[in-house]
C-alpha atoms as a PDB file:
ATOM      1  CA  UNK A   1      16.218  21.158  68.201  1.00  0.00           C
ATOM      2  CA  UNK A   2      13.902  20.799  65.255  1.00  0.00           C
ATOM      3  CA  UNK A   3      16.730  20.978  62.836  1.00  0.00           C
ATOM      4  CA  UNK A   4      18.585  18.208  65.106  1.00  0.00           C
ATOM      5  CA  UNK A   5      15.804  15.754  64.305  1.00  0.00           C
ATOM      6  CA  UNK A   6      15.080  17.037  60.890  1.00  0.00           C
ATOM      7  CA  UNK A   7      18.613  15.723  60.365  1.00  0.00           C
ATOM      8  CA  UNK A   8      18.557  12.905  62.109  1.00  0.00           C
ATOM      9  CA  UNK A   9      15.284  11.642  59.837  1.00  0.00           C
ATOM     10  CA  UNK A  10      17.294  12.737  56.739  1.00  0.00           C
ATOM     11  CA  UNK A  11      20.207  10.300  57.814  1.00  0.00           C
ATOM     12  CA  UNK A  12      17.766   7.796  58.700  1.00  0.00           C
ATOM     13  CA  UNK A  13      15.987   7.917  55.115  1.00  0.00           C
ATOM     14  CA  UNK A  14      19.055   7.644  53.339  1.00  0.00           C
ATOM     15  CA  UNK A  15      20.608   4.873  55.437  1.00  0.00           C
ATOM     16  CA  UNK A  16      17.461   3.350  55.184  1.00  0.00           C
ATOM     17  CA  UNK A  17      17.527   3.768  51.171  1.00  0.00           C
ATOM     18  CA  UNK A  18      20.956   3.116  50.792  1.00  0.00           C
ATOM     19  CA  UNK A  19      20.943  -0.017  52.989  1.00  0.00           C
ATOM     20  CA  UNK A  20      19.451  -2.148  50.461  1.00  0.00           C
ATOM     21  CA  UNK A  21      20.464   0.014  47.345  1.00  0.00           C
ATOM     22  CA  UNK A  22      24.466  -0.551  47.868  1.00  0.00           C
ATOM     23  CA  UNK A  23      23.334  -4.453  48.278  1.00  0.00           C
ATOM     24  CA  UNK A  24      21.901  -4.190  44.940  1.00  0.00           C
ATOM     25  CA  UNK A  25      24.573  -2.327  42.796  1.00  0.00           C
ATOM     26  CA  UNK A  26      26.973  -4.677  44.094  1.00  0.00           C
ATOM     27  CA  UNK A  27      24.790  -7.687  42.737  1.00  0.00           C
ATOM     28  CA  UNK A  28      24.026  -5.984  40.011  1.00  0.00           C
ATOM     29  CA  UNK A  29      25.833  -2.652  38.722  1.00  0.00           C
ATOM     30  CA  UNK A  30      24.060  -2.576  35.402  1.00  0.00           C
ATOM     31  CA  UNK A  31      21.175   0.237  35.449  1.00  0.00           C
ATOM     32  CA  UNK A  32      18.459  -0.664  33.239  1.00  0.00           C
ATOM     33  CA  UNK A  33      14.987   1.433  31.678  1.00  0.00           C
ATOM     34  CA  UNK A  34      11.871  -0.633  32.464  1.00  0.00           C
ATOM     35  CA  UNK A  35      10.772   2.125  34.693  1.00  0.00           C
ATOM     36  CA  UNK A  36      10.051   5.506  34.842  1.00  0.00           C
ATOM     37  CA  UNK A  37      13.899   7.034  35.057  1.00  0.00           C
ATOM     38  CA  UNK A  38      13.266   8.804  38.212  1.00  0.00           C
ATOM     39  CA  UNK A  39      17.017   9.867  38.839  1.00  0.00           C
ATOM     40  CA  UNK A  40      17.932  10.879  35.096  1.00  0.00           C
ATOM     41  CA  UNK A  41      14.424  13.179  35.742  1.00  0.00           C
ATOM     42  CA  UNK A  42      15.496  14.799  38.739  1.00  0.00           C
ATOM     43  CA  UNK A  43      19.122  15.224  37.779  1.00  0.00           C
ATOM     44  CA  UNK A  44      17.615  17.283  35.256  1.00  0.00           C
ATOM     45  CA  UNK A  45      15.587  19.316  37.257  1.00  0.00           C
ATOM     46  CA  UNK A  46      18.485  19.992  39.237  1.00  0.00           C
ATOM     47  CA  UNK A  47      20.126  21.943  36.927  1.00  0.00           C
ATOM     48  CA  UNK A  48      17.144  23.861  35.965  1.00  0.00           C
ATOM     49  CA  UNK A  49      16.118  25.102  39.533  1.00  0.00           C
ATOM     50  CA  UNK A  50      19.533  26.168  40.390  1.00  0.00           C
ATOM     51  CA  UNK A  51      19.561  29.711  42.169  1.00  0.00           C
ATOM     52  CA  UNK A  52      15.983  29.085  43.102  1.00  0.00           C
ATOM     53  CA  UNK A  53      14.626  29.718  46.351  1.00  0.00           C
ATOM     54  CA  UNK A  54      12.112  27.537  48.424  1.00  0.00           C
ATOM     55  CA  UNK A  55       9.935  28.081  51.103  1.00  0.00           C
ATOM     56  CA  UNK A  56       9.578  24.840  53.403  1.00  0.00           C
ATOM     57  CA  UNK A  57       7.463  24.023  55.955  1.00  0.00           C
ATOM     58  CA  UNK A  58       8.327  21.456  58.349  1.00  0.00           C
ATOM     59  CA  UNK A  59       6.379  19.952  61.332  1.00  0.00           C
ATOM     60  CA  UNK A  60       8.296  17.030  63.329  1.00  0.00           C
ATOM     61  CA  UNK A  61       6.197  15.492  65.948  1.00  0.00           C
ATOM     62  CA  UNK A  62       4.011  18.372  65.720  1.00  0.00           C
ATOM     63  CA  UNK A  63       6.819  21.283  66.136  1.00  0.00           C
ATOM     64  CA  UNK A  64       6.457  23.300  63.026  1.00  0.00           C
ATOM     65  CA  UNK A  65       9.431  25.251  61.533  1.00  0.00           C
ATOM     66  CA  UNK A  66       9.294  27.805  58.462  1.00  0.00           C
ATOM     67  CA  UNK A  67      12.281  27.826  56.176  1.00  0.00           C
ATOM     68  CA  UNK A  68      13.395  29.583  53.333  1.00  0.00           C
ATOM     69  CA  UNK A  69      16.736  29.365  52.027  1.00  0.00           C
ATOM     70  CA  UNK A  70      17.979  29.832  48.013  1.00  0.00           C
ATOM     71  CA  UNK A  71      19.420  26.343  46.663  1.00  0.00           C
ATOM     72  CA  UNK A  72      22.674  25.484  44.708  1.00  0.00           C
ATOM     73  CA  UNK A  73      23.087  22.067  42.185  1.00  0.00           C
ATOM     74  CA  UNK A  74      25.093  20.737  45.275  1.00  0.00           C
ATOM     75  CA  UNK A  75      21.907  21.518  47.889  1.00  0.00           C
ATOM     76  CA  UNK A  76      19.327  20.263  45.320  1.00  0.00           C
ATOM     77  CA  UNK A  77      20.813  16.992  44.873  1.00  0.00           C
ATOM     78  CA  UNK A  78      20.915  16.884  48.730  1.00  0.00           C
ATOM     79  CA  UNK A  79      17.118  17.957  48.834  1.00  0.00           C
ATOM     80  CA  UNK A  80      16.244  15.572  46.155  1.00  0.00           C
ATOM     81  CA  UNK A  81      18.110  12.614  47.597  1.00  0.00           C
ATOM     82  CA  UNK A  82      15.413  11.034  49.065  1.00  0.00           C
ATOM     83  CA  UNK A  83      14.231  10.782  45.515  1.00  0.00           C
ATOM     84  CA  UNK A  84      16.992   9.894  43.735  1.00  0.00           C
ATOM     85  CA  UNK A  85      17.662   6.770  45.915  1.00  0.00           C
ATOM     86  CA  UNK A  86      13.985   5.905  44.881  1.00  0.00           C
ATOM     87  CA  UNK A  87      15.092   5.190  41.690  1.00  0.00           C
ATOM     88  CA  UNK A  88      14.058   1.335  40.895  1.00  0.00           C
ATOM     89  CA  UNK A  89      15.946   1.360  37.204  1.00  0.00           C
ATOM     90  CA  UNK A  90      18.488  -1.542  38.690  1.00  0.00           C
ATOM     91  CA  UNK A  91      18.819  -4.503  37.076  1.00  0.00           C
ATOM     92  CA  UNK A  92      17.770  -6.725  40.733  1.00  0.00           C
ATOM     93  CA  UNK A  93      14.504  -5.159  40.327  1.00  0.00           C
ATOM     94  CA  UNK A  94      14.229  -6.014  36.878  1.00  0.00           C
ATOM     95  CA  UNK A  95      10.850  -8.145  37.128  1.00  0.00           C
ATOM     96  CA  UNK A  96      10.008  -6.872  40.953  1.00  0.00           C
ATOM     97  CA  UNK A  97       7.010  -4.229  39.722  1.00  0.00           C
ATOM     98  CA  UNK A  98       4.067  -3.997  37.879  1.00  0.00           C
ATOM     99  CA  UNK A  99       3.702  -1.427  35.395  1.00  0.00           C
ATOM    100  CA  UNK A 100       0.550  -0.373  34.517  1.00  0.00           C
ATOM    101  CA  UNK A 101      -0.202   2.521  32.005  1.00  0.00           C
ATOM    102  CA  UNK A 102      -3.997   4.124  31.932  1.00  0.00           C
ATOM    103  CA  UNK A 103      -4.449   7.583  30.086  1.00  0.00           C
ATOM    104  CA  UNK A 104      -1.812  10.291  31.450  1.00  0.00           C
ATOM    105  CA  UNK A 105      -1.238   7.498  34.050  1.00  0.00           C
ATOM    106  CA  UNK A 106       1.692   5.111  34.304  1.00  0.00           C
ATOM    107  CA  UNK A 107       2.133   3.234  38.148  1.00  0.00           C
ATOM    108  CA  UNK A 108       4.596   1.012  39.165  1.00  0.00           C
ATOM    109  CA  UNK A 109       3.349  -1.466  41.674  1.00  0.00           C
ATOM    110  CA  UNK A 110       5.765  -4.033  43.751  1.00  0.00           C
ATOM    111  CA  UNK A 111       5.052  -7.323  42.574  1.00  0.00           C
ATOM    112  CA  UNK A 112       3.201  -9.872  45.910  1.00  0.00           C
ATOM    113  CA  UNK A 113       6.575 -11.726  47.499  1.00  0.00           C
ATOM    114  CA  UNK A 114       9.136  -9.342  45.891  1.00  0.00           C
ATOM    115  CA  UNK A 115      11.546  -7.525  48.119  1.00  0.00           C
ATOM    116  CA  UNK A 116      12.112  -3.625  47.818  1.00  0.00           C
ATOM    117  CA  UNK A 117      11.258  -0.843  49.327  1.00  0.00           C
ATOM    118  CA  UNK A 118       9.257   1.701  47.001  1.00  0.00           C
ATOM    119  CA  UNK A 119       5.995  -0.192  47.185  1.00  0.00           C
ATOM    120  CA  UNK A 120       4.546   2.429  44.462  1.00  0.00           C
ATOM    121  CA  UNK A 121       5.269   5.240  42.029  1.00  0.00           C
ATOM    122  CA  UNK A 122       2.497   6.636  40.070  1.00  0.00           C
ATOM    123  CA  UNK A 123       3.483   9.259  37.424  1.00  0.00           C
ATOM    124  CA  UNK A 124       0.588  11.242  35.715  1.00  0.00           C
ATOM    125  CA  UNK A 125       1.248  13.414  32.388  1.00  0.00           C
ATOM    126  CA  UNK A 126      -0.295  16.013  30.786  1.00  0.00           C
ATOM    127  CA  UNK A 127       0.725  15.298  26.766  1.00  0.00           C
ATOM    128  CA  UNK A 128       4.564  14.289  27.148  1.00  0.00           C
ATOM    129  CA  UNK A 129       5.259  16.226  29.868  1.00  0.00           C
ATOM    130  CA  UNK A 130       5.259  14.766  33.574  1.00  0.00           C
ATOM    131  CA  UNK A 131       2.970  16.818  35.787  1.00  0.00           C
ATOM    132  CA  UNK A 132       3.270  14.623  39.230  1.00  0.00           C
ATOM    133  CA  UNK A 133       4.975  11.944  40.925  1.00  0.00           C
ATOM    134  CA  UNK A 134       3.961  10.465  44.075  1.00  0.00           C
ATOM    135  CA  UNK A 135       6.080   7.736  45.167  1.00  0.00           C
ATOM    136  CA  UNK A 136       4.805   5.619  48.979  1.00  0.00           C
ATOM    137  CA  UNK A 137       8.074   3.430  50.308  1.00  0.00           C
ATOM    138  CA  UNK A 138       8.204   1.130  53.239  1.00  0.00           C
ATOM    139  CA  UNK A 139      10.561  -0.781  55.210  1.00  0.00           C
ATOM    140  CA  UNK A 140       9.879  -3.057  58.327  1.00  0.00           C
ATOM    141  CA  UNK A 141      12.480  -4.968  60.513  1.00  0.00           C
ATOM    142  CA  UNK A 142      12.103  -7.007  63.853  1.00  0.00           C
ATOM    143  CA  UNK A 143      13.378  -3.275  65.221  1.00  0.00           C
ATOM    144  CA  UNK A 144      12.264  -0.885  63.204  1.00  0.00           C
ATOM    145  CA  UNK A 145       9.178  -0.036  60.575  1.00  0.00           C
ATOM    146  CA  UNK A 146       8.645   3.063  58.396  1.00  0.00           C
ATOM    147  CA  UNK A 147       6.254   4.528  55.666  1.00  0.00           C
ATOM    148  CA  UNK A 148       7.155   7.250  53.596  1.00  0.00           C
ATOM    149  CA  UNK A 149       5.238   9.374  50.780  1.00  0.00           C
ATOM    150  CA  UNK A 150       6.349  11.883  48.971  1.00  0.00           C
ATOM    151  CA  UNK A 151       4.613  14.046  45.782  1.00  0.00           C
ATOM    152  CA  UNK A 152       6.344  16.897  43.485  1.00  0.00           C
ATOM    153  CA  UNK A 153       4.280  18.553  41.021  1.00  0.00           C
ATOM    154  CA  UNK A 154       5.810  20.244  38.061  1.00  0.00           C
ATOM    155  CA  UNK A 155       4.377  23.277  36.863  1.00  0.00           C
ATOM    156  CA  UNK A 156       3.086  24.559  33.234  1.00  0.00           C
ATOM    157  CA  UNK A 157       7.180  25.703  32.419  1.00  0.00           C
ATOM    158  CA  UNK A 158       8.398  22.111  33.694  1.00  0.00           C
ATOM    159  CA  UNK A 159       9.840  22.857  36.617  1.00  0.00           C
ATOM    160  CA  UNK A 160       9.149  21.393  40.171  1.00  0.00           C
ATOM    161  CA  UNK A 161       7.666  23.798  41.616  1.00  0.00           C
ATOM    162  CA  UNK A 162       5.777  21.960  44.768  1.00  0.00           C
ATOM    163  CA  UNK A 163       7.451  18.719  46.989  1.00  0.00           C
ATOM    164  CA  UNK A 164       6.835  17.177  49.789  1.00  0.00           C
ATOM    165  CA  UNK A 165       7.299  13.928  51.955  1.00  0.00           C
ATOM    166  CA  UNK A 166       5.626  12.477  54.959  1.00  0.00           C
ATOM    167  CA  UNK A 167       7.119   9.877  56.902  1.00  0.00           C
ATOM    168  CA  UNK A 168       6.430   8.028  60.157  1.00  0.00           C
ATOM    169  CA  UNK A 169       9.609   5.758  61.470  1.00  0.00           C
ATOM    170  CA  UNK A 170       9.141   3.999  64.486  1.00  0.00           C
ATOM    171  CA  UNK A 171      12.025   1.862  66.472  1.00  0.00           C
ATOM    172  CA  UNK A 172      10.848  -0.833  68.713  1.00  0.00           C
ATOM    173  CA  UNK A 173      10.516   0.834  72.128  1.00  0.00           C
ATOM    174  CA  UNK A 174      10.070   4.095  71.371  1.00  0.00           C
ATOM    175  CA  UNK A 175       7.341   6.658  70.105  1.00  0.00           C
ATOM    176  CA  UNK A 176       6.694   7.301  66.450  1.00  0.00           C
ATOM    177  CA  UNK A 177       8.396   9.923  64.912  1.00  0.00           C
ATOM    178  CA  UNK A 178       6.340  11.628  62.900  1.00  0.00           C
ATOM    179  CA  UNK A 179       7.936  14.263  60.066  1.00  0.00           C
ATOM    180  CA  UNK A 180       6.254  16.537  57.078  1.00  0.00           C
ATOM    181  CA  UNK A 181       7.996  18.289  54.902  1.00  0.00           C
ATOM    182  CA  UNK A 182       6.476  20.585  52.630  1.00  0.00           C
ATOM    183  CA  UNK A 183       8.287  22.714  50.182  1.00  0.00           C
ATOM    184  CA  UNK A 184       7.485  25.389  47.382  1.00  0.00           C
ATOM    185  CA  UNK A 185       9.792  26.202  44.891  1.00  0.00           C
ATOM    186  CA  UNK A 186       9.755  30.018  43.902  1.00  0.00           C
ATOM    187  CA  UNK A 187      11.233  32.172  41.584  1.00  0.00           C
END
């Protein structure tokens, strides 16, 4: 059952993600670098943790699960989808954020009237190496609102090593659905 609606909020964040991000590459295919490159980061990482294992704890609506399961490329990229489509390097959201840049801190802010659906992304360094991302998203129809955030940390080697995303979706009608995710990456 839990895994039933653990899918079911996967689909729903990548529909949800995808919805407005196949919009946008048709408009405007070009990928650009204003931002923090999000996806070229993670597809990185993906190699790297390959063969790792991770330990995931997952509570929808309050029924908690414990997972652990070793990962393939093809199962990262699936894990780290959710990330990936957060990516905001397209050329329609060229002049939609805010970038500010304060120490080890760099934050991307959505811009007052612009459209999208990653309202923030705040990356924090330690020298030139990235040490967190934490990323909040939101959507809201006449039917259906969500919130999302999600963090990774990246640990002293540079690997992930600690993710996890938090998201309430609620459809007109019906209760909140309420899902965390939290996983540890191990050797």
């Amino acid at each position: 059952m839990i895994l039933r609606i653990l899918m079911l909020f996967i689909a729903t964040a990548v529909l949800v993600s995808c919805e407005s991000g196949e919009d946008e590459l048709l408009k405007n295919p070009v990928q650009i670098d204003n931002y923090f490159p999000l996806s070229q980061f993670i597809d990185r990482q993906i190699g790297l943790l390959d063969g790792r294992k991770i330990g995931k704890e997952i509570n929808i609506n309050g029924e908690k699960q414990h997972l652990e399961q070793v990962l393939n490329v093809q199962d990262w990229r699936e894990e780290f989808d959710w990330l990936i489509q957060s990516d905001i390097n397209k050329a329609s959201l060229a002049q939609s954020y805010h970038t500010e840049e304060q120490g080890n801190r760099i934050a991307h802010t959505l811009k007052s009237g612009e459209q999208g659906t990653l309202q923030q992304m705040e990356i924090l360094y330690e020298g030139d190496q990235v040490k967190e991302i934490n990323i909040i998203s939101s959507r809201k129809n006449t039917f259906y609102q969500s919130k999302a955030i999600g963090r990774l940390t990246v640990s002293g080697d540079g690997l992930i090593d600690f993710y996890s995303l938090e998201s309430i979706q609620k459809v007109w009608f019906l209760e909140p659905n309420n899902l965390i995710v939290n996983s540890r990456v191990h050797d």
